[in-house]
C-alpha atoms as a PDB file:
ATOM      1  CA  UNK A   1      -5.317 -21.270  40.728  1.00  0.00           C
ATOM      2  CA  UNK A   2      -1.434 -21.802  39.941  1.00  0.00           C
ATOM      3  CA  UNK A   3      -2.836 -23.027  36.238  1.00  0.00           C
ATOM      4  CA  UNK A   4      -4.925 -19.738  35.817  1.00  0.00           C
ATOM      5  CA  UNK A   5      -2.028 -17.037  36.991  1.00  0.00           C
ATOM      6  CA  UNK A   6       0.358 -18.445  33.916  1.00  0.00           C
ATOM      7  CA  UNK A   7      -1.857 -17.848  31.398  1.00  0.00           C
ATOM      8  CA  UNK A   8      -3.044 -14.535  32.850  1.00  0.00           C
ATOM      9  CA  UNK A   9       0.549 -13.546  33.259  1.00  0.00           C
ATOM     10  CA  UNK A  10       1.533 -14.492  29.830  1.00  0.00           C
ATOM     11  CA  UNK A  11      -1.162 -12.462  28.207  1.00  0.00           C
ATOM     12  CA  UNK A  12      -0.471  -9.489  30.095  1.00  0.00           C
ATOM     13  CA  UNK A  13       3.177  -9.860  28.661  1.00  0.00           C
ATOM     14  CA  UNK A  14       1.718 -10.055  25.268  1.00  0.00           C
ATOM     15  CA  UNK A  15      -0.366  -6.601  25.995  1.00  0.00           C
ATOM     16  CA  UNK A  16       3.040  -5.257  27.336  1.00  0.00           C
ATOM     17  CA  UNK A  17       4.587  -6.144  24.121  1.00  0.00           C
ATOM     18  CA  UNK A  18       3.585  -3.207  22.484  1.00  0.00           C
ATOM     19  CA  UNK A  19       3.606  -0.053  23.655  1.00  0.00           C
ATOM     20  CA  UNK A  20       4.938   3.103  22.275  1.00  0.00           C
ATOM     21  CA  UNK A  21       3.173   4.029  19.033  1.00  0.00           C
ATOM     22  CA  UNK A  22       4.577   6.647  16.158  1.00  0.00           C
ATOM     23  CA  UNK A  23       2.243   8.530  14.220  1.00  0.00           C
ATOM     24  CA  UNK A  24       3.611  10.128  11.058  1.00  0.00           C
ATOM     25  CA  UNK A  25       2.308  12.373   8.719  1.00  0.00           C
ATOM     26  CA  UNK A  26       4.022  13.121   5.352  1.00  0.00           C
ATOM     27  CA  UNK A  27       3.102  16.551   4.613  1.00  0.00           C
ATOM     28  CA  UNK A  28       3.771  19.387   1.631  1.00  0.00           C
ATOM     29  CA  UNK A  29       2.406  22.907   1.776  1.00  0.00           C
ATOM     30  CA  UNK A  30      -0.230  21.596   4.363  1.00  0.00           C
ATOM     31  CA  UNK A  31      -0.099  24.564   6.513  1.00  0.00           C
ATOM     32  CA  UNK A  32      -3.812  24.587   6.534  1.00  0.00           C
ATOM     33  CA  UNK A  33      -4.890  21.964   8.102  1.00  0.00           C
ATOM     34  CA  UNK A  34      -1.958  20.082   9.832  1.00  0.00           C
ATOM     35  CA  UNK A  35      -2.447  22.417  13.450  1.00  0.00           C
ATOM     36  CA  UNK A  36      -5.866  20.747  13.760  1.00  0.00           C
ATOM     37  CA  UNK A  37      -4.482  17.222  12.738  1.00  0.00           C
ATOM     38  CA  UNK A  38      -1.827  17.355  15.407  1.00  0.00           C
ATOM     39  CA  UNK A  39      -3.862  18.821  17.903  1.00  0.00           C
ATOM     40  CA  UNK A  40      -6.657  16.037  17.537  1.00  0.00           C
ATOM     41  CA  UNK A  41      -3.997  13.100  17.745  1.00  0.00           C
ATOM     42  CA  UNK A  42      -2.286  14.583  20.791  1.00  0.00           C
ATOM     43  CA  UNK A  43      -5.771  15.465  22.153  1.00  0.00           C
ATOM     44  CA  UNK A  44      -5.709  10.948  22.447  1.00  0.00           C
ATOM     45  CA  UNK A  45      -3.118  10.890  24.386  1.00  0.00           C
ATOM     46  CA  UNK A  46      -2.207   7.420  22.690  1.00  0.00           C
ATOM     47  CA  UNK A  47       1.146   8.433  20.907  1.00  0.00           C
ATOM     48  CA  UNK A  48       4.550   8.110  21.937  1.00  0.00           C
ATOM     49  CA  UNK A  49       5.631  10.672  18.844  1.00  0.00           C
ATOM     50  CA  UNK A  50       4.157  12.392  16.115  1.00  0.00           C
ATOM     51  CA  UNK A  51       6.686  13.005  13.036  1.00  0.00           C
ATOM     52  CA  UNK A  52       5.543  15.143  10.531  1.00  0.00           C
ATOM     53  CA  UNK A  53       7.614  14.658   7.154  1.00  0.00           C
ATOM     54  CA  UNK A  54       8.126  17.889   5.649  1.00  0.00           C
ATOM     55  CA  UNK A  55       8.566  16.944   1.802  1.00  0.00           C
ATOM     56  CA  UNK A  56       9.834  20.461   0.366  1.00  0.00           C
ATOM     57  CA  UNK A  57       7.312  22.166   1.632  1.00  0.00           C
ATOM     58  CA  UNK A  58       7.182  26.120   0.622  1.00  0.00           C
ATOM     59  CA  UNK A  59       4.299  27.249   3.057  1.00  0.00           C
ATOM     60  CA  UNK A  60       5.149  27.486   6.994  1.00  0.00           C
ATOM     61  CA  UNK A  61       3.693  23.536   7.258  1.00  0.00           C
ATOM     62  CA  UNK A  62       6.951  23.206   9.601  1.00  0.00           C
ATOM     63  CA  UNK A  63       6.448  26.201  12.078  1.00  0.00           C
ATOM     64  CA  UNK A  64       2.568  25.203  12.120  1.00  0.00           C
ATOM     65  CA  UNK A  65       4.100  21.271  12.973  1.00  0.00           C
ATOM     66  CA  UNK A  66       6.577  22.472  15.346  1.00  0.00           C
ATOM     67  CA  UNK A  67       3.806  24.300  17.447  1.00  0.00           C
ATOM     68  CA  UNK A  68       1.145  22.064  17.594  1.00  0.00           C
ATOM     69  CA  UNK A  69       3.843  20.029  19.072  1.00  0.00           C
ATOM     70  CA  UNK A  70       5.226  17.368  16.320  1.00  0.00           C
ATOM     71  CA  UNK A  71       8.139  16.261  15.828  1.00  0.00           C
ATOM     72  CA  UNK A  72       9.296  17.953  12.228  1.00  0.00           C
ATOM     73  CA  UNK A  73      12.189  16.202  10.202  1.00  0.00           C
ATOM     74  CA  UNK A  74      12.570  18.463   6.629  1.00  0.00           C
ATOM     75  CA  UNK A  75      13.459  17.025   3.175  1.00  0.00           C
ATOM     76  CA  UNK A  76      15.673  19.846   1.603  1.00  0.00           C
ATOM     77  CA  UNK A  77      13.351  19.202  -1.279  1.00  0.00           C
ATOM     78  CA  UNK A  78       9.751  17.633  -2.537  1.00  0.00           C
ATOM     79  CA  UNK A  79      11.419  13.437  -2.718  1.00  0.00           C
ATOM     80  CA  UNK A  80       7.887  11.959  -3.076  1.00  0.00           C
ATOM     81  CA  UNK A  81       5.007  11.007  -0.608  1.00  0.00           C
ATOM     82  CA  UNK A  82       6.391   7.557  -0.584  1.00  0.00           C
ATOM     83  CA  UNK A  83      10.107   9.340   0.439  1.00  0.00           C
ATOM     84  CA  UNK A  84       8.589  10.832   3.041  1.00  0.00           C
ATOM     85  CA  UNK A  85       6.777   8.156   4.503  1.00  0.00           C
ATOM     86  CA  UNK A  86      10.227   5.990   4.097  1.00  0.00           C
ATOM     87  CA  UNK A  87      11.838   9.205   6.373  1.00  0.00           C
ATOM     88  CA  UNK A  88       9.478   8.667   8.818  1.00  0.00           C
ATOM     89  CA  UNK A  89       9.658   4.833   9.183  1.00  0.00           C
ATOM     90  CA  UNK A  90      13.110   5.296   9.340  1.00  0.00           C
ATOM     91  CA  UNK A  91      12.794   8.070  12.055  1.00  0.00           C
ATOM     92  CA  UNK A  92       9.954   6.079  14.362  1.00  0.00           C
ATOM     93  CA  UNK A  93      11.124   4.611  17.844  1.00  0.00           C
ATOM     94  CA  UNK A  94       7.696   3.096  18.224  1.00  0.00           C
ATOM     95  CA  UNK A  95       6.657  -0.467  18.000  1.00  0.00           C
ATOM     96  CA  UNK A  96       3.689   0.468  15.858  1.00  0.00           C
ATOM     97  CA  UNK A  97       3.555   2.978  13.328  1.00  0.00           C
ATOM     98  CA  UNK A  98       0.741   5.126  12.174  1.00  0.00           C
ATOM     99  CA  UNK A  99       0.469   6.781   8.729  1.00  0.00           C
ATOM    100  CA  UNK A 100      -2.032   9.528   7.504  1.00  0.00           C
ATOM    101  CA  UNK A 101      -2.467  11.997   5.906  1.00  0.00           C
ATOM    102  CA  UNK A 102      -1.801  15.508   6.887  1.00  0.00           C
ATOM    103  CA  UNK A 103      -4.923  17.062   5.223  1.00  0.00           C
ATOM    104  CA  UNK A 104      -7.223  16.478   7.130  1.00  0.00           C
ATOM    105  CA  UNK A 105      -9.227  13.871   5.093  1.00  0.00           C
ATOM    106  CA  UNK A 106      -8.306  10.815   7.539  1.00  0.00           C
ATOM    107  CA  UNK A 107      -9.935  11.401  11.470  1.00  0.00           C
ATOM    108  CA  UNK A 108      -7.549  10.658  14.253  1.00  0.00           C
ATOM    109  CA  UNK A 109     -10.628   9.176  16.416  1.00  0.00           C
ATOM    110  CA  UNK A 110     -10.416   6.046  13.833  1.00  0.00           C
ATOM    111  CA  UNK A 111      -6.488   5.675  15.150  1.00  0.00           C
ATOM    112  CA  UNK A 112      -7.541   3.331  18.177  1.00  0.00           C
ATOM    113  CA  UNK A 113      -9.732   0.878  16.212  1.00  0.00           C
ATOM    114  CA  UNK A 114      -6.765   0.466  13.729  1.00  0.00           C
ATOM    115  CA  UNK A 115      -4.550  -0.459  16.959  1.00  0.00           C
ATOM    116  CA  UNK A 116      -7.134  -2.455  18.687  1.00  0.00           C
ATOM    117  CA  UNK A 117      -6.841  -4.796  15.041  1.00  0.00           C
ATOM    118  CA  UNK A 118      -3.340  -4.659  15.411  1.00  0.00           C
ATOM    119  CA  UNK A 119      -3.612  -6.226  19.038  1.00  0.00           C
ATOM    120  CA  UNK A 120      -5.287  -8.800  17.560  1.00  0.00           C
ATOM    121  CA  UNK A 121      -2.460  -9.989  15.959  1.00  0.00           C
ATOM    122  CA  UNK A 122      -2.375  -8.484  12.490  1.00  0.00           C
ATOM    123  CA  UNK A 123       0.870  -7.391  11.122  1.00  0.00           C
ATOM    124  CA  UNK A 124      -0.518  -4.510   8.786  1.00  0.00           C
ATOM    125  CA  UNK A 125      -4.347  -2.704   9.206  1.00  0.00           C
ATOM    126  CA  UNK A 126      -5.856  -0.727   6.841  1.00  0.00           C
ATOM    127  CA  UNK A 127      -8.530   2.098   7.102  1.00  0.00           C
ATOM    128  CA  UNK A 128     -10.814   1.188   3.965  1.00  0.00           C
ATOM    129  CA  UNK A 129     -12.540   4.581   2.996  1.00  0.00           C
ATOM    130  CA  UNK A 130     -16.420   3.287   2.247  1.00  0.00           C
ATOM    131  CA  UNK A 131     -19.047   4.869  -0.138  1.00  0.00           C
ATOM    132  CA  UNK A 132     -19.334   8.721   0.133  1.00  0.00           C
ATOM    133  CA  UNK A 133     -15.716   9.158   1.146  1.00  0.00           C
ATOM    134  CA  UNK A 134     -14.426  12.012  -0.853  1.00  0.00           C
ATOM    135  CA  UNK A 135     -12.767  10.936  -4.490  1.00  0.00           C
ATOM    136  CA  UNK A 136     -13.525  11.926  -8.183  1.00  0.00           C
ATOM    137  CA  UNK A 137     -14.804   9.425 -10.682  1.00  0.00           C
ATOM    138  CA  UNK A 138     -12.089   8.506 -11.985  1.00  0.00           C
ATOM    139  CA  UNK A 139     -10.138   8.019  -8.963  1.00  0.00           C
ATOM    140  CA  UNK A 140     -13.311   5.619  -7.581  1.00  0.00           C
ATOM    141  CA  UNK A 141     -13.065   3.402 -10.677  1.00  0.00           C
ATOM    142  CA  UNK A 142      -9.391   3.134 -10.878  1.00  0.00           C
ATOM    143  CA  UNK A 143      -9.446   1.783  -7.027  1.00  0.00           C
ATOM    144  CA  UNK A 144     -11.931  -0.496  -7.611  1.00  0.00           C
ATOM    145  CA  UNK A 145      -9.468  -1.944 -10.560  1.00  0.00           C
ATOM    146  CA  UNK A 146      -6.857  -1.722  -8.267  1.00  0.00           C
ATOM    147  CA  UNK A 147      -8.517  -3.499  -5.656  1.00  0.00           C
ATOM    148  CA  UNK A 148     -10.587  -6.347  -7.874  1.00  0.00           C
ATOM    149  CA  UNK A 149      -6.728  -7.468  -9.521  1.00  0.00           C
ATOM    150  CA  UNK A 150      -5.756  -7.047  -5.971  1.00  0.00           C
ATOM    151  CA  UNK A 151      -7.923  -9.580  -4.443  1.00  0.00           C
ATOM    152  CA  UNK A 152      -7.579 -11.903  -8.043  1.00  0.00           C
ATOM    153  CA  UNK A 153      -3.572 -11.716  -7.447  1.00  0.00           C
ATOM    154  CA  UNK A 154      -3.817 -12.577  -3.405  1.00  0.00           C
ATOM    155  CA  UNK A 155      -6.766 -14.377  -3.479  1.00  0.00           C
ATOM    156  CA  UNK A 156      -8.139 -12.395  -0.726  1.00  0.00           C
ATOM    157  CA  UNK A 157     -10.615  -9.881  -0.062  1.00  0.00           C
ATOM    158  CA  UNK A 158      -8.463  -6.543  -0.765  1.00  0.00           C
ATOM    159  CA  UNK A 159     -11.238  -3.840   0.489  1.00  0.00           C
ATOM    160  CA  UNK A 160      -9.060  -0.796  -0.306  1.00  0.00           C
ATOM    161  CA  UNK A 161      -5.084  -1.200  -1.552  1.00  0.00           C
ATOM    162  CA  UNK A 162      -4.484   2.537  -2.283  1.00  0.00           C
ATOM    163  CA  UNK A 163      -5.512   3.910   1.196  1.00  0.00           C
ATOM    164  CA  UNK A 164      -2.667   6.229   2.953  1.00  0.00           C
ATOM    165  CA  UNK A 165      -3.826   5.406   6.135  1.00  0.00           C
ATOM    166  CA  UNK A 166      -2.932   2.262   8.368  1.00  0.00           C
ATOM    167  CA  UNK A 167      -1.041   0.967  11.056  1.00  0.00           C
ATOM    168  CA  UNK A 168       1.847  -1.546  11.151  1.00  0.00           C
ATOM    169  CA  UNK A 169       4.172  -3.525  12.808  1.00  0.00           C
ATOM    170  CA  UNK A 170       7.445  -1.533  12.671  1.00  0.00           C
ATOM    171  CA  UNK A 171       9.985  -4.110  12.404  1.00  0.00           C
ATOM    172  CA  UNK A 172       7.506  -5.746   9.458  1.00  0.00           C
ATOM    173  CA  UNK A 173       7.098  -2.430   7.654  1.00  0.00           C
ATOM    174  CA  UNK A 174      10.789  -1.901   7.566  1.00  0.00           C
ATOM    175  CA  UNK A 175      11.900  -5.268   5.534  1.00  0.00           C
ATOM    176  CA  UNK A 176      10.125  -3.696   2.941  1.00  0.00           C
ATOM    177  CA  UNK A 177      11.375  -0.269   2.774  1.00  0.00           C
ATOM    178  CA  UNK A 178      13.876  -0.954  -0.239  1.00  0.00           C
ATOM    179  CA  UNK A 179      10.585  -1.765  -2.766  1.00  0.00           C
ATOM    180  CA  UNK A 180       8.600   1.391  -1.636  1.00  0.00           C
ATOM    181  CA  UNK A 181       9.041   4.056  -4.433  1.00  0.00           C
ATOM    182  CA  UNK A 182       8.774   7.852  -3.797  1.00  0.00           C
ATOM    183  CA  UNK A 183       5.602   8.969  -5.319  1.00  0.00           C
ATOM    184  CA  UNK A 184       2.012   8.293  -4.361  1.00  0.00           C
ATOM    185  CA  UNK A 185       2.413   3.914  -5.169  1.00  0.00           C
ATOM    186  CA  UNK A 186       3.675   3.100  -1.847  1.00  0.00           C
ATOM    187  CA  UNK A 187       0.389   2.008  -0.102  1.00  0.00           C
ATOM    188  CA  UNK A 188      -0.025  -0.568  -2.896  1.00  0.00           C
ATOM    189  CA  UNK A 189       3.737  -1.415  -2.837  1.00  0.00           C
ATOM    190  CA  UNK A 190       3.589  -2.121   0.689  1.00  0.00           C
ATOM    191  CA  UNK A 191      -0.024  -4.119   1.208  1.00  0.00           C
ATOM    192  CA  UNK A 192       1.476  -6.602  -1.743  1.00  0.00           C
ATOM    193  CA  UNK A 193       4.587  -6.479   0.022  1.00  0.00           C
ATOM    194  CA  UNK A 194       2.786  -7.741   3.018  1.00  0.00           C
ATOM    195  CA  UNK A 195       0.659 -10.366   1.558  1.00  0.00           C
ATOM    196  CA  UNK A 196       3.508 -11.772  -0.354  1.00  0.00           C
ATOM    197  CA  UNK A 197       5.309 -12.377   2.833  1.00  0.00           C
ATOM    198  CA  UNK A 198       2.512 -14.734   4.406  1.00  0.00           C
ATOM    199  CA  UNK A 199       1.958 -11.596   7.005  1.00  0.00           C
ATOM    200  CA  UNK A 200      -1.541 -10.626   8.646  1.00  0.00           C
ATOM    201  CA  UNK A 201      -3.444  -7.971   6.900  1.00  0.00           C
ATOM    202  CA  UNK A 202      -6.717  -6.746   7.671  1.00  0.00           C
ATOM    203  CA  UNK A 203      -9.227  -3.608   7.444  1.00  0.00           C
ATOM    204  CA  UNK A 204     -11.238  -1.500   9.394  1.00  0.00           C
ATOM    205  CA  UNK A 205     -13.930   0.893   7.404  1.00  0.00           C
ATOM    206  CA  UNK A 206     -13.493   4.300   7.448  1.00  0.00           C
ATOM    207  CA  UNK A 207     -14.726   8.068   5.796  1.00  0.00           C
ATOM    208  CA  UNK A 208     -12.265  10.201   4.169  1.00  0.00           C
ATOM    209  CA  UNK A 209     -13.263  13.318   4.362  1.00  0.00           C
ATOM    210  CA  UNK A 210     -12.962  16.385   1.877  1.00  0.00           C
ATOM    211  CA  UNK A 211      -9.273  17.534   2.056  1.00  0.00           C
ATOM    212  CA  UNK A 212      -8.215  20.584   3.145  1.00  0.00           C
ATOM    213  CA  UNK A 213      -5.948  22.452   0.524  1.00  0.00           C
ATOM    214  CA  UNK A 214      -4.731  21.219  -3.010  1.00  0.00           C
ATOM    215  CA  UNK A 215      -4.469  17.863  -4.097  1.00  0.00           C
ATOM    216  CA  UNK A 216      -0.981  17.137  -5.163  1.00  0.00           C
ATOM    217  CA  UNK A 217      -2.347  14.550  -7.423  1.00  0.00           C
ATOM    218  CA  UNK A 218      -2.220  14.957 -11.188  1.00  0.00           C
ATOM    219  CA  UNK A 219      -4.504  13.343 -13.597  1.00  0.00           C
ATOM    220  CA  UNK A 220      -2.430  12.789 -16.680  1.00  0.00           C
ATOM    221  CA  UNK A 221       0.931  12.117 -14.997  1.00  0.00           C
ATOM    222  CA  UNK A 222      -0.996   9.806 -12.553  1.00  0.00           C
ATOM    223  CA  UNK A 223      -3.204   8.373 -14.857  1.00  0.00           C
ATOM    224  CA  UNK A 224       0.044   6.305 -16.752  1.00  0.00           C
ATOM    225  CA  UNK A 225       1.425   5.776 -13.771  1.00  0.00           C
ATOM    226  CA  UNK A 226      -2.423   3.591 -13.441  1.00  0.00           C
ATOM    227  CA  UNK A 227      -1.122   1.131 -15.948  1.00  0.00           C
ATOM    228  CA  UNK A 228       2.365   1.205 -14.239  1.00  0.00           C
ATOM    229  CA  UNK A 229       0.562   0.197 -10.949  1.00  0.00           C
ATOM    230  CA  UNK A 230      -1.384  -2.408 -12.769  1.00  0.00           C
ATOM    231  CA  UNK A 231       1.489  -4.030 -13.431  1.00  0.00           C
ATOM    232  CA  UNK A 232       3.532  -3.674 -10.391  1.00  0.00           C
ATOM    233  CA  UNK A 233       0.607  -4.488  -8.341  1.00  0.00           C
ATOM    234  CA  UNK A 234       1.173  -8.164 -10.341  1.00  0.00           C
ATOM    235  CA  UNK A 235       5.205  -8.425 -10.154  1.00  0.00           C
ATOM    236  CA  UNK A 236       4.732  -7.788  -6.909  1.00  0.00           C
ATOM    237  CA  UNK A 237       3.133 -10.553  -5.836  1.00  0.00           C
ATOM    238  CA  UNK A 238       3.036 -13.299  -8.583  1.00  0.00           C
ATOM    239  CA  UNK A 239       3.942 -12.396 -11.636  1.00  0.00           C
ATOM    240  CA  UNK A 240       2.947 -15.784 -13.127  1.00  0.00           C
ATOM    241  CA  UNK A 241      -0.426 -14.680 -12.107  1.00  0.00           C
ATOM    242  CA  UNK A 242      -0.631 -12.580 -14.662  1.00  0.00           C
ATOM    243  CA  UNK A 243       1.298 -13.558 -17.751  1.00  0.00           C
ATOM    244  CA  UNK A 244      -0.434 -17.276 -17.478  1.00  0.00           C
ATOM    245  CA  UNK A 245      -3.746 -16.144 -18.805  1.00  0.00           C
ATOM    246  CA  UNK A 246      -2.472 -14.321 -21.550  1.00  0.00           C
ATOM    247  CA  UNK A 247       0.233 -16.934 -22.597  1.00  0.00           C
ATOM    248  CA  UNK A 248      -3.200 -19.311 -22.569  1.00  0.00           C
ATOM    249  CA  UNK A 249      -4.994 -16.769 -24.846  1.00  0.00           C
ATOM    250  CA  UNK A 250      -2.160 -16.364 -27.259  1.00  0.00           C
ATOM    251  CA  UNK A 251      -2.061 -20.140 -27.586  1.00  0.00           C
ATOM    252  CA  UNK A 252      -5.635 -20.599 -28.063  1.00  0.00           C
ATOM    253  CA  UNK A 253      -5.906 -18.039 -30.727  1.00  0.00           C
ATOM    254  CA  UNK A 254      -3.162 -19.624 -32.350  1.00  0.00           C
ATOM    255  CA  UNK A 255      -4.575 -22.995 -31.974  1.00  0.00           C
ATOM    256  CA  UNK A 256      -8.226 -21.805 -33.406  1.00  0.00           C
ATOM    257  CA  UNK A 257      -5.879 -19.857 -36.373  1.00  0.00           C
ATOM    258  CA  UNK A 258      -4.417 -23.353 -37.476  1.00  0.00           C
ATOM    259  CA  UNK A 259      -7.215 -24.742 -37.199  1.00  0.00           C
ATOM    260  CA  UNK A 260      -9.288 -22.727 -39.632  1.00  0.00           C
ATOM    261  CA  UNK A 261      -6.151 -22.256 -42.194  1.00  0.00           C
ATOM    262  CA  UNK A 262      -6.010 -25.882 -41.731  1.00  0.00           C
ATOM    263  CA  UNK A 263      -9.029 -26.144 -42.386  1.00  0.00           C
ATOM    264  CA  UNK A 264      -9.767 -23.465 -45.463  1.00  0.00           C
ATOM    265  CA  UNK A 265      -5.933 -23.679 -46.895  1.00  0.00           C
ATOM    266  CA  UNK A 266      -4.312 -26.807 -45.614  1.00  0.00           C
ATOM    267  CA  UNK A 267      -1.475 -25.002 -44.327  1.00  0.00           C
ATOM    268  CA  UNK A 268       0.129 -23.693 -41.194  1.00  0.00           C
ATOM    269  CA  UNK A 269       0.809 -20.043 -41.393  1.00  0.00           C
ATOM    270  CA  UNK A 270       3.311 -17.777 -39.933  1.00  0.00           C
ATOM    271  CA  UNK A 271       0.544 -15.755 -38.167  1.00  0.00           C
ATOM    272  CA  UNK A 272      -0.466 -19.080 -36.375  1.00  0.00           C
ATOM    273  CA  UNK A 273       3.958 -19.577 -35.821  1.00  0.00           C
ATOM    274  CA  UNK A 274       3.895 -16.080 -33.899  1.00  0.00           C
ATOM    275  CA  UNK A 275       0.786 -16.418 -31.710  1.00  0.00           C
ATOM    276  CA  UNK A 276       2.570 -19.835 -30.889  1.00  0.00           C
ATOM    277  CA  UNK A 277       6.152 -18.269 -30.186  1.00  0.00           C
ATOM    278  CA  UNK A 278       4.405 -15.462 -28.272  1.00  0.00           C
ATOM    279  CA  UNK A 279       2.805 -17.516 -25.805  1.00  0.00           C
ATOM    280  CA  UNK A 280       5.679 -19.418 -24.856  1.00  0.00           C
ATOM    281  CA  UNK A 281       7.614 -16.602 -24.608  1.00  0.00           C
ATOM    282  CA  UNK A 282       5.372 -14.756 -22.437  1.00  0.00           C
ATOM    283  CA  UNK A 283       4.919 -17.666 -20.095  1.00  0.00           C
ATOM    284  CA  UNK A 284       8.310 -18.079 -19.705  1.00  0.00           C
ATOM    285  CA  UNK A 285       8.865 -14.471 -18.762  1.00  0.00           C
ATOM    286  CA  UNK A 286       6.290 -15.031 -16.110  1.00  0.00           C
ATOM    287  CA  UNK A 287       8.389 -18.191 -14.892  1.00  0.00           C
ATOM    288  CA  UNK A 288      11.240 -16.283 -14.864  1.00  0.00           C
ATOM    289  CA  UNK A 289       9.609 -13.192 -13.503  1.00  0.00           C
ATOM    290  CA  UNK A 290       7.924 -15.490 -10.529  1.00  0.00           C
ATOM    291  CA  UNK A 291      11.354 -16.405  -9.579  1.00  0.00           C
ATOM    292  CA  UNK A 292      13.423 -13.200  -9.389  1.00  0.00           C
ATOM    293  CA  UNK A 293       9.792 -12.276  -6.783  1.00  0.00           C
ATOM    294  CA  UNK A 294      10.337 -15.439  -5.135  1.00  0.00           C
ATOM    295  CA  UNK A 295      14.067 -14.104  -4.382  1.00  0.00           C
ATOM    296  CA  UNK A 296      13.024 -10.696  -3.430  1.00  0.00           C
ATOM    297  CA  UNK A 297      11.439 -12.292  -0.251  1.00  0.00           C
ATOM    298  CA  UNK A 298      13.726 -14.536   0.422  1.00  0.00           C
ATOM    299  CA  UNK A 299      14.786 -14.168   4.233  1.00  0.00           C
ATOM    300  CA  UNK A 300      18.183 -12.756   4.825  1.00  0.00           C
END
């Protein structure tokens, strides 16, 4: 009996661990549908705060926040959905943090299954929207790139690396602040951020629904900051992972070039001496480029 009460003790300790939970939602001119957002979460009765990030906003998204009982803090102008979600980390007392959006595309009834994960163990949880969630096209291919180099890069299942909505460990979330950038990126930023790190990630499925309002999202603008992604998704994480294949292609096509001027001509040529150069150059850029990542994680 004295064997049992340890272990029961110690894993009500580890339930006692955490237990005040921030919810933030980064909002701009969301006027329309933030009241019912609010209302639903506090309607749980799971959350120690609910911050609502006003980014700029022009509409009355504050007094709408401020009455459905959030906690409001105001950029003086539109920073960025990542600026705002780096405001509200920032501003969270909990032990957990919540983000979603304000919209009303992510449901508040899928917040306890992303803290039940988080109980588990896992440092970061992410709601992975499934077939029939709400996105264009375009949008649906460009996460599926996103999430295929993803899962090449970590060499794990990445089910969704652009979703807004997830829970983390506080303390975890905040090491990583300083890489988040302002505009829509940070989700990616921060999943790569975590797997890089050797931390816990997992997912839960989830439906986005159709959002409420105007998407702040805009297709040419965000469609070069796709490529930009692309490549930050890989310098995030290992950058070696990505200039190694093409240093290896570079080489080969310069090895099958000699070959056939060899061959044909019985020279080397100078297109063969700059597919050569190019490859070594490129792979060491990625060595270099793997160690400069290596030393943006190192422990302080």
């Amino acid at each position: 009996m004295d064997c049992v009460r340890p272990a029961q003790n110690l894993k009500e300790k580890r339930e006692e661990k955490i237990v005040n939970i921030s919810i933030v939602l980064p909002a701009k001119n969301e006027s329309a549908a933030i009241g019912q957002t609010i209302q639903e979460i506090v309607a749980l009765r799971i959350a120690h705060e609910i911050i609502v990030v006003n980014d700029g906003s022009t509409d009355s998204t504050q007094e709408v926040a401020e009455q459905a009982g959030a906690k409001v803090v105001s950029h003086p102008y539109s920073k960025g959905n990542g600026a705002a979600i780096k405001t509200g980390a920032r501003t969270a007392t909990g032990e957990i943090i919540i983000f979603m959006d304000a919209d009303g595309q992510h449901s508040p009834q899928d917040i306890p299954r992303l803290i039940e994960k988080i109980q588990q163990g896992y440092d970061l949880v992410v709601g992975a929207r499934q077939k029939g969630s709400q996105a264009s096209v375009g949008r649906g291919v460009a996460n599926r790139l996103y999430n295929n180099l993803a899962t090449y890069m970590t060499e794990h299942k990445v089910e969704d690396l652009t979703s807004g909505f997830r829970a983390v460990r506080a303390d975890k979330f905040r090491e990583f602040i300083y890489l988040l950038p302002n505009g829509f990126s940070y989700p990616t930023t921060s999943t790569m951020a975590f797997f890089r790190a050797g931390y816990s990630v997992s997912y839960i499925p989830i439906h986005a629904a159709k959002r409420i309002g105007k998407s702040h999202i805009q297709p040419i603008k965000d469609g070069v900051r796709f490529f930009l992604i692309i490549f930050k998704i890989a310098t995030l994480f290992s950058p070696l992972k990505m200039f190694l294949p093409i240093a290896v292609l570079l080489f080969l096509m310069a090895t099958g070039w000699y070959g056939y001027t060899l061959y044909e001509y019985n020279r080397f040529t100078n297109m063969s001496a700059l597919l050569y150069t190019g490859s070594v150059m490129i792979f060491l850029m990625g060595l270099i480029s793997e160690q400069i990542t290596a030393l943006m994680y190192k422990e302080k």
